[in-house]
Protein backbone atom coordinates (compact mmCIF):
# COMPACT_ATOMS: atom_id res chain seq x y z
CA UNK A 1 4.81 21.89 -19.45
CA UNK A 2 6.53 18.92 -20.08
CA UNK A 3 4.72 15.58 -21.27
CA UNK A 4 6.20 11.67 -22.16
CA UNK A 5 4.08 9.05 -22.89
CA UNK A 6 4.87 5.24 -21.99
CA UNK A 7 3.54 2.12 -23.25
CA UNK A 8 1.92 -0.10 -20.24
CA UNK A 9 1.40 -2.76 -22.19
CA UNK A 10 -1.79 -4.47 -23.38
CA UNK A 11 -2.38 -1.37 -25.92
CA UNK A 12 -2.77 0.61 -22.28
CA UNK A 13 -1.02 4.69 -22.92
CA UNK A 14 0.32 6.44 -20.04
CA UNK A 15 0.85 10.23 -20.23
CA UNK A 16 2.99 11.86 -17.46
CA UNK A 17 3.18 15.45 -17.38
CA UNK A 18 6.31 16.52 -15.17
CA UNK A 19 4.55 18.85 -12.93
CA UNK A 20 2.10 16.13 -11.76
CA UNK A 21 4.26 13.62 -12.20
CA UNK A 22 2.41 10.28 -12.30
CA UNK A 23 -0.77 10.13 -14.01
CA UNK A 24 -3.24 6.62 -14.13
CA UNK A 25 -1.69 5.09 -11.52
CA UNK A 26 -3.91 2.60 -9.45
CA UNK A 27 -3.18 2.05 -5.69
CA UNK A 28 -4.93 -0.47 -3.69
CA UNK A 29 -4.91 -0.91 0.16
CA UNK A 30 -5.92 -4.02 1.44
CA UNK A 31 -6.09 -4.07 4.56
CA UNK A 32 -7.44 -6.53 7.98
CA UNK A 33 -10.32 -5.57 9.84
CA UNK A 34 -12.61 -2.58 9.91
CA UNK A 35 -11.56 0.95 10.86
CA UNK A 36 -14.36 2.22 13.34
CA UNK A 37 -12.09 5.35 14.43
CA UNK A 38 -13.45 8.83 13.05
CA UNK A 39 -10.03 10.44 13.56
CA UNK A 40 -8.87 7.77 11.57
CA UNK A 41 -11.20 7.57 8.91
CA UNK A 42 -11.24 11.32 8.26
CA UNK A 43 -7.23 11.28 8.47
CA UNK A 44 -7.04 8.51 5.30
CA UNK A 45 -10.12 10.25 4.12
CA UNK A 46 -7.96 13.83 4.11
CA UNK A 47 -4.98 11.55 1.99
CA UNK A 48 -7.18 9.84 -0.26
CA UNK A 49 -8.71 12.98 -1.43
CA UNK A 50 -5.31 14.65 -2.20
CA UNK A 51 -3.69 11.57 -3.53
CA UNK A 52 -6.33 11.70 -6.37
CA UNK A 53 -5.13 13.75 -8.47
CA UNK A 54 -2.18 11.41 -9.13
CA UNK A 55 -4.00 8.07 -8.79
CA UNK A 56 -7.13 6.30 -7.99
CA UNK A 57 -7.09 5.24 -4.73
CA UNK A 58 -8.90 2.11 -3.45
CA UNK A 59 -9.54 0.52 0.10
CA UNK A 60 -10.25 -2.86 0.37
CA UNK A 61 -10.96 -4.19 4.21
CA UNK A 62 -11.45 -8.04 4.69
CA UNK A 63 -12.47 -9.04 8.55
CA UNK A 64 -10.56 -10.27 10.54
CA UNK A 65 -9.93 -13.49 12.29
CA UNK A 66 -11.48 -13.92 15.78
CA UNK A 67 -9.39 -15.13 18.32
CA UNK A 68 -8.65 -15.85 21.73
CA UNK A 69 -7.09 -13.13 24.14
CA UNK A 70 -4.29 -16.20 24.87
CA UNK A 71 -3.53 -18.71 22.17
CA UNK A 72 -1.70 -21.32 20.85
CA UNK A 73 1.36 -20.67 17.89
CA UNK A 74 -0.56 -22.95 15.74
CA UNK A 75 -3.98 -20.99 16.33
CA UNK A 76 -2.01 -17.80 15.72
CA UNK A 77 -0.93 -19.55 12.45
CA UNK A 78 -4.67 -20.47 11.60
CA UNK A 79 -5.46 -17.15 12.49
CA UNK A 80 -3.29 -15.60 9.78
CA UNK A 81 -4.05 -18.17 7.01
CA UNK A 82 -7.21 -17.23 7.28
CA UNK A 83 -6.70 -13.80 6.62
CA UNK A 84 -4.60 -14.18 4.37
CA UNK A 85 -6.56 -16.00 2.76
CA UNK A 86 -9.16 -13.37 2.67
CA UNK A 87 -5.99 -10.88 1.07
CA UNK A 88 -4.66 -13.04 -1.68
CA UNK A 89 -8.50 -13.23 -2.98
CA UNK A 90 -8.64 -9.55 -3.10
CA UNK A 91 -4.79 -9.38 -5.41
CA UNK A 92 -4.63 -10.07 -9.34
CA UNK A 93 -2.36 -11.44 -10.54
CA UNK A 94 -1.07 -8.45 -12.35
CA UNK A 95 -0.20 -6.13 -9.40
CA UNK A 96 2.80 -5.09 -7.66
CA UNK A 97 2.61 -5.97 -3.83
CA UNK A 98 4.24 -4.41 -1.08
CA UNK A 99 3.39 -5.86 2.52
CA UNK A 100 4.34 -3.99 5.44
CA UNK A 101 5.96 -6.31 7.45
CA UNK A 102 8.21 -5.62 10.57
CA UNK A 103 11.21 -7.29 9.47
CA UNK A 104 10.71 -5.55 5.36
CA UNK A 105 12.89 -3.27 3.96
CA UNK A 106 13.40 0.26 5.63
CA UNK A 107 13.80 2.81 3.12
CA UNK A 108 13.73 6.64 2.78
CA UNK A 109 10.62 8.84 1.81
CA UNK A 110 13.21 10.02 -1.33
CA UNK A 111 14.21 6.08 -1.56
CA UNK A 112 10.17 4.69 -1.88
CA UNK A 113 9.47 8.34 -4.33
CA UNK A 114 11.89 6.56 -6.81
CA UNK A 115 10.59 2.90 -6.34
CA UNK A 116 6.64 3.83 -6.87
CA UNK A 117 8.08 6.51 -9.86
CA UNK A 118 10.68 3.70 -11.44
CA UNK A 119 7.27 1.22 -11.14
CA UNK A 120 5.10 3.31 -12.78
CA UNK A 121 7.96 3.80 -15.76
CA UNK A 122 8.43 -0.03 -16.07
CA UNK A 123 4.62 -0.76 -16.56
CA UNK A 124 3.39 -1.53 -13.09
CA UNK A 125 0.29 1.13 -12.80
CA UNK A 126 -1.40 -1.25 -10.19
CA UNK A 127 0.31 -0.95 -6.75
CA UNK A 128 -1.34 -2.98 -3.94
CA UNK A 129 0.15 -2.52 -0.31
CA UNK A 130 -1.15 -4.98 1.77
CA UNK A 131 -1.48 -4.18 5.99
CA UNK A 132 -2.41 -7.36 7.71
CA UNK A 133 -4.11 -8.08 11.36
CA UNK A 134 -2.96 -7.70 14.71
CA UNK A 135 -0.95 -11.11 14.41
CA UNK A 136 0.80 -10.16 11.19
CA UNK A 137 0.27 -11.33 7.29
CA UNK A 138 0.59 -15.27 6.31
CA UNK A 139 3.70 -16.80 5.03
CA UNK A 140 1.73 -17.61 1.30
CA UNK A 141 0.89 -13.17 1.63
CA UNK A 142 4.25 -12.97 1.93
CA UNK A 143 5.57 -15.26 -0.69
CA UNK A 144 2.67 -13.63 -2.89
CA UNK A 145 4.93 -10.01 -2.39
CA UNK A 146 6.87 -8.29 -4.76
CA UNK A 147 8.05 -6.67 -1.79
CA UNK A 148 8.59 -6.40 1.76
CA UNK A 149 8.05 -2.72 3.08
CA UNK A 150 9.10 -1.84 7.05
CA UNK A 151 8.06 1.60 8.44
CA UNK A 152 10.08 0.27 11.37
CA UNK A 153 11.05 -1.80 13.94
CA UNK A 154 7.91 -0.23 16.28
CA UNK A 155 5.15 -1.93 16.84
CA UNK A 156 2.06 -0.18 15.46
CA UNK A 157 -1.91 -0.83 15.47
CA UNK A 158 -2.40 -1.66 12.15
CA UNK A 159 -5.32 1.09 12.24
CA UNK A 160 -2.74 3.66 12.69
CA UNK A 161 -0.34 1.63 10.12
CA UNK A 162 -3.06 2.80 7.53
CA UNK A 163 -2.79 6.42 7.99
CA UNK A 164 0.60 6.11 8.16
CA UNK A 165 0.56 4.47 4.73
CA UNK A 166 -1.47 6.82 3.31
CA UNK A 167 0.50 9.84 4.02
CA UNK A 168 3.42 8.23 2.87
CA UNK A 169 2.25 7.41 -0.64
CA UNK A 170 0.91 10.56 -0.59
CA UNK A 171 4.59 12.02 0.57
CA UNK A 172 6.28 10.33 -2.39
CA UNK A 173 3.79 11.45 -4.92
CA UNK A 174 4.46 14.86 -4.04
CA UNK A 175 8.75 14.07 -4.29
CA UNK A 176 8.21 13.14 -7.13
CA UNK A 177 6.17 16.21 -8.23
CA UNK A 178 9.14 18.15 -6.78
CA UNK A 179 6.34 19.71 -4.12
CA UNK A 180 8.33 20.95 -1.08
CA UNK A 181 5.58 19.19 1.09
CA UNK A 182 8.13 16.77 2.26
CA UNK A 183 10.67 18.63 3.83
């Protein structure tokens, strides 16, 4: 087997051994509102559980907003500052951010593999992907982004958007492992 070690900075050592490629890696989820759904819960339960052996794998819910069935655009703005409010308390200042946002950038499973393998290479070992509430994230969670990530232009509960999520990180861990998992 095949090791190289890279400097993360702050005297922190990374060691990457080629047939589990990415080693130390921290991924956070922060995410709006509580998931209540077994299926759900035992689905992201099923990815966090095989995502560990290439990272540690944190969830981090904040509540969301009540609201109104009807509303105005400024209490759908309030809504979201709010929350996002709630998410930029649970980011350091240190960590790459994705949010998955509608109008982000698409990319392929192969395309985010290389992004989450070239971060990890260039010293970012803590990735946070951020899923906000029914209404969206806030404009100061987006400005807060390293990146804008779209799964899509369909519209999905965001309760599903976290399985979703978590396969996919899970998907390009194993790329990047050269597992045949995701073909």
């Amino acid at each position: 087997m095949f090791y190289t070690l890279h400097i993360c900075g702050k005297g922190e050592w990374k060691l990457w051994e080629l047939g589990d490629k990415i080693i130390n890696m921290n991924i956070k989820i922060v995410c709006v509102g509580k998931l209540k759904e077994k299926y759900f819960k035992d689905a992201i339960a099923e990815y966090k559980k095989r995502l560990s052996r290439f990272a540690k794998v944190k969830i981090v819910q904040v509540a969301d907003e009540k609201a109104p069935e009807k509303f105005s655009e400024a209490e759908d703005e309030q809504v979201k500052e709010t929350e996002g409010q709630r998410i930029l308390s649970k980011i350091k200042d240190k960590e790459y951010v994705y949010v998955t946002a509608i109008k982000g950038k698409e990319r392929s499973s192969e395309e985010f593999a290389k992004e989450i393998q070239d971060l990890a290479t260039y010293g970012h070992s803590d990735i946070t992907f951020v899923i906000g509430g029914s209404l969206g994230t806030s404009s100061a969670v987006n400005k807060r982004a390293n990146d804008l990530i779209s799964f899509g232009k369909l519209t999905m509960p965001h309760q599903l958007m976290r399985v979703v999520l978590m396969e996919q990180i899970y998907r390009a861990f194993m790329i990047n492992s050269g597992s045949p998992y995701h073909k």
